[in-house]
Protein backbone atom coordinates (compact mmCIF):
# COMPACT_ATOMS: atom_id res chain seq x y z
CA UNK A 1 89.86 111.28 80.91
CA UNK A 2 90.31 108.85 78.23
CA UNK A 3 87.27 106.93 78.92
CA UNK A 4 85.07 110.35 78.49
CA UNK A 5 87.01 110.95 75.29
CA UNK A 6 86.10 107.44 74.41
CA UNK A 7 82.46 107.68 74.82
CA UNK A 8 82.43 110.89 73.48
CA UNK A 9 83.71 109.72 69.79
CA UNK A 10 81.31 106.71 70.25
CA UNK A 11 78.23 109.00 70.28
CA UNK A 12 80.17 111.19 67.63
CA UNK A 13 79.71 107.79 65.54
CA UNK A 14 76.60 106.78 66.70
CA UNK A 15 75.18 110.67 65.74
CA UNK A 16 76.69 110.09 62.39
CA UNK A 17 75.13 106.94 61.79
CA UNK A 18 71.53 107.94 63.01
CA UNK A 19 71.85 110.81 60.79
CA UNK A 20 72.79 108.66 57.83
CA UNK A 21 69.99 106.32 58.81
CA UNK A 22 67.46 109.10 58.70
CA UNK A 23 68.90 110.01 55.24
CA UNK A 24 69.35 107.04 52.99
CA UNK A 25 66.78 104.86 55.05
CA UNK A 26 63.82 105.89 56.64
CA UNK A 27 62.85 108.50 54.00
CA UNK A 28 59.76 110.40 54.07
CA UNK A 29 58.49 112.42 56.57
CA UNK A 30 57.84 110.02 59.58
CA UNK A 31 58.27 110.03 62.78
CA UNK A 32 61.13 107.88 63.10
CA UNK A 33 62.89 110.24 60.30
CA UNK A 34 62.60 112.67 62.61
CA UNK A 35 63.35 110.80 65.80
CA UNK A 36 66.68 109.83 63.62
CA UNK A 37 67.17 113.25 62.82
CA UNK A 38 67.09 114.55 66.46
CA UNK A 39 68.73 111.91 68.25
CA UNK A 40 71.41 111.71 65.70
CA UNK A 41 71.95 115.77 65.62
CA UNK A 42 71.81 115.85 69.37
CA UNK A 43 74.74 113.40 69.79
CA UNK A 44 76.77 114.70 66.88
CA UNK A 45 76.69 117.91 68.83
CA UNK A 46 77.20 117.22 72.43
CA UNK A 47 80.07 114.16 71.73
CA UNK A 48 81.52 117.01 69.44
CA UNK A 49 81.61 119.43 72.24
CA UNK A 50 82.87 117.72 74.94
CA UNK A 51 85.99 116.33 72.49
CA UNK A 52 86.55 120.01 71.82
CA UNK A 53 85.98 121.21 75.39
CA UNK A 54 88.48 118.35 76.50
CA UNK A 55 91.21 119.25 74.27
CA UNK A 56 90.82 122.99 75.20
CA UNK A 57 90.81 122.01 79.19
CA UNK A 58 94.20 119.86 78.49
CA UNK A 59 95.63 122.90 76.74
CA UNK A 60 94.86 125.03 79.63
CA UNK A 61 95.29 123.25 82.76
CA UNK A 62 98.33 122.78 85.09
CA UNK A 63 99.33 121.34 88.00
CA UNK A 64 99.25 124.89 89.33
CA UNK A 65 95.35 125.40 88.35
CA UNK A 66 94.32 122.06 89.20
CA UNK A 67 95.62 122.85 92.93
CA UNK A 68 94.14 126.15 93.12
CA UNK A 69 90.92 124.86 91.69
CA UNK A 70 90.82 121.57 94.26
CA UNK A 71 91.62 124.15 97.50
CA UNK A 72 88.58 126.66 96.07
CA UNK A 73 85.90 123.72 95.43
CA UNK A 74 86.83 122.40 98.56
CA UNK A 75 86.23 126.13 100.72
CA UNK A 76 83.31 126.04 103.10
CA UNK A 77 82.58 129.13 102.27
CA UNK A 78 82.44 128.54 98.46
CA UNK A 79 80.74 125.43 99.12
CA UNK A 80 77.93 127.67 101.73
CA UNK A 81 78.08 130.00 98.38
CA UNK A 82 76.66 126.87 95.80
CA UNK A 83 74.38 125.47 98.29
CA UNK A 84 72.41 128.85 98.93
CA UNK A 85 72.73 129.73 95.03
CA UNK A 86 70.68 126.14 94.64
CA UNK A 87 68.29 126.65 97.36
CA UNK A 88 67.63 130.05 95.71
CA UNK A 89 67.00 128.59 92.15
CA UNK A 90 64.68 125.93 93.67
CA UNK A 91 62.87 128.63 95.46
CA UNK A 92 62.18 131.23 92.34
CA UNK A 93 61.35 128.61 90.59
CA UNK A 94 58.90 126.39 91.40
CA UNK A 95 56.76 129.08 91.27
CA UNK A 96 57.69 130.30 87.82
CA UNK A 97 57.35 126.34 86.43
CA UNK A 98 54.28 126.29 88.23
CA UNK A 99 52.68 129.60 87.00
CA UNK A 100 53.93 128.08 83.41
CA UNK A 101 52.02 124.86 83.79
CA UNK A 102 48.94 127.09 85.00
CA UNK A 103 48.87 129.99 82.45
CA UNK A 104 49.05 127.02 79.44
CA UNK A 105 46.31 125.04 81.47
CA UNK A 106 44.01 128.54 81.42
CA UNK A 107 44.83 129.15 77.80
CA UNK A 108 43.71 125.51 76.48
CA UNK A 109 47.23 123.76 75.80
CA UNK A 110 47.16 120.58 76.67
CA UNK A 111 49.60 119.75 79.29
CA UNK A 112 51.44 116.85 78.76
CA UNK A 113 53.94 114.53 81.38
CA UNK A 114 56.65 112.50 79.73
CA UNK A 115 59.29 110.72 81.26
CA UNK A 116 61.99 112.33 78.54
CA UNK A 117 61.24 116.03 78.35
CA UNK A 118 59.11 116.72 81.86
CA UNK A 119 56.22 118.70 81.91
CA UNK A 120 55.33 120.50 78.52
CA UNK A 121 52.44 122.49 77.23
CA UNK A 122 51.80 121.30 74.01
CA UNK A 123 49.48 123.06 71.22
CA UNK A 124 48.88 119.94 69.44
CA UNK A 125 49.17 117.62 72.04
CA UNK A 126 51.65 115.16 72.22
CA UNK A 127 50.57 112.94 69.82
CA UNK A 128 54.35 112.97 67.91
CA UNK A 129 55.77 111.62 71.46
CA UNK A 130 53.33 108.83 71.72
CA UNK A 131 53.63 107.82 67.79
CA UNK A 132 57.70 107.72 68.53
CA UNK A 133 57.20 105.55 71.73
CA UNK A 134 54.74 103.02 69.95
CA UNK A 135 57.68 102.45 67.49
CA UNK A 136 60.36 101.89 70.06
């Protein structure tokens, strides 16, 4: 527990710094302003709400709860539950990413495959991505 609450206020830093980097010293709109920007706002966020969804679970939990929970996740039948509730997700869809990727294809976007956001359709190409991974 302590070790997620430690990394958590190390990427609360490290969003705080990326954002002040992005400020005060790559000004100007380029791409590694934005990349700055992003990065920086995404950790800010998500280290902020795991600290606050941390202190809320410690305020809440019990010995009680914690039992109840590790008997429930532990259930076949809740565990015959998750596993058809994935196998269902898979199966709906890979036909609905699939039907994505087509309709863009048929409509002109350019289709793009990166190894940080997956498949994307892309109006103006992904030309930002590839100007952001020439700088890193």
């Amino acid at each position: 527990m302590k070790k997620n609450i430690l990394i958590s206020v190390c990427g609360l830093a490290a969003g705080i710094v990326l954002i002040l980097l992005a400020v005060f010293v790559f000004t100007g709109s380029t791409p590694l302003n934005g990349a700055c920007y992003g990065i920086g706002a995404a950790l800010l966020v998500l280290s902020a709400g795991n600290l606050v969804g941390a202190s809320v679970k410690k305020a809440v939990e019990t010995p009680e709860t914690l039992k109840i929970q590790e008997i429930e996740e532990h259930d076949e039948r809740n565990i015959r539950i998750r596993e058809r509730a994935g196998w269902n997700t898979v199966r709906i869809f890979t036909p609905v990413l699939c039907a994505c990727t087509l309709v863009s294809a048929l409509a002109g976007a350019e289709v793009c495959v990166c190894g940080v956001c997956g498949v994307r359709a892309c109006s103006s190409g992904c030309r930002a991505f590839d100007r952001v991974a020439d700088l890193l």
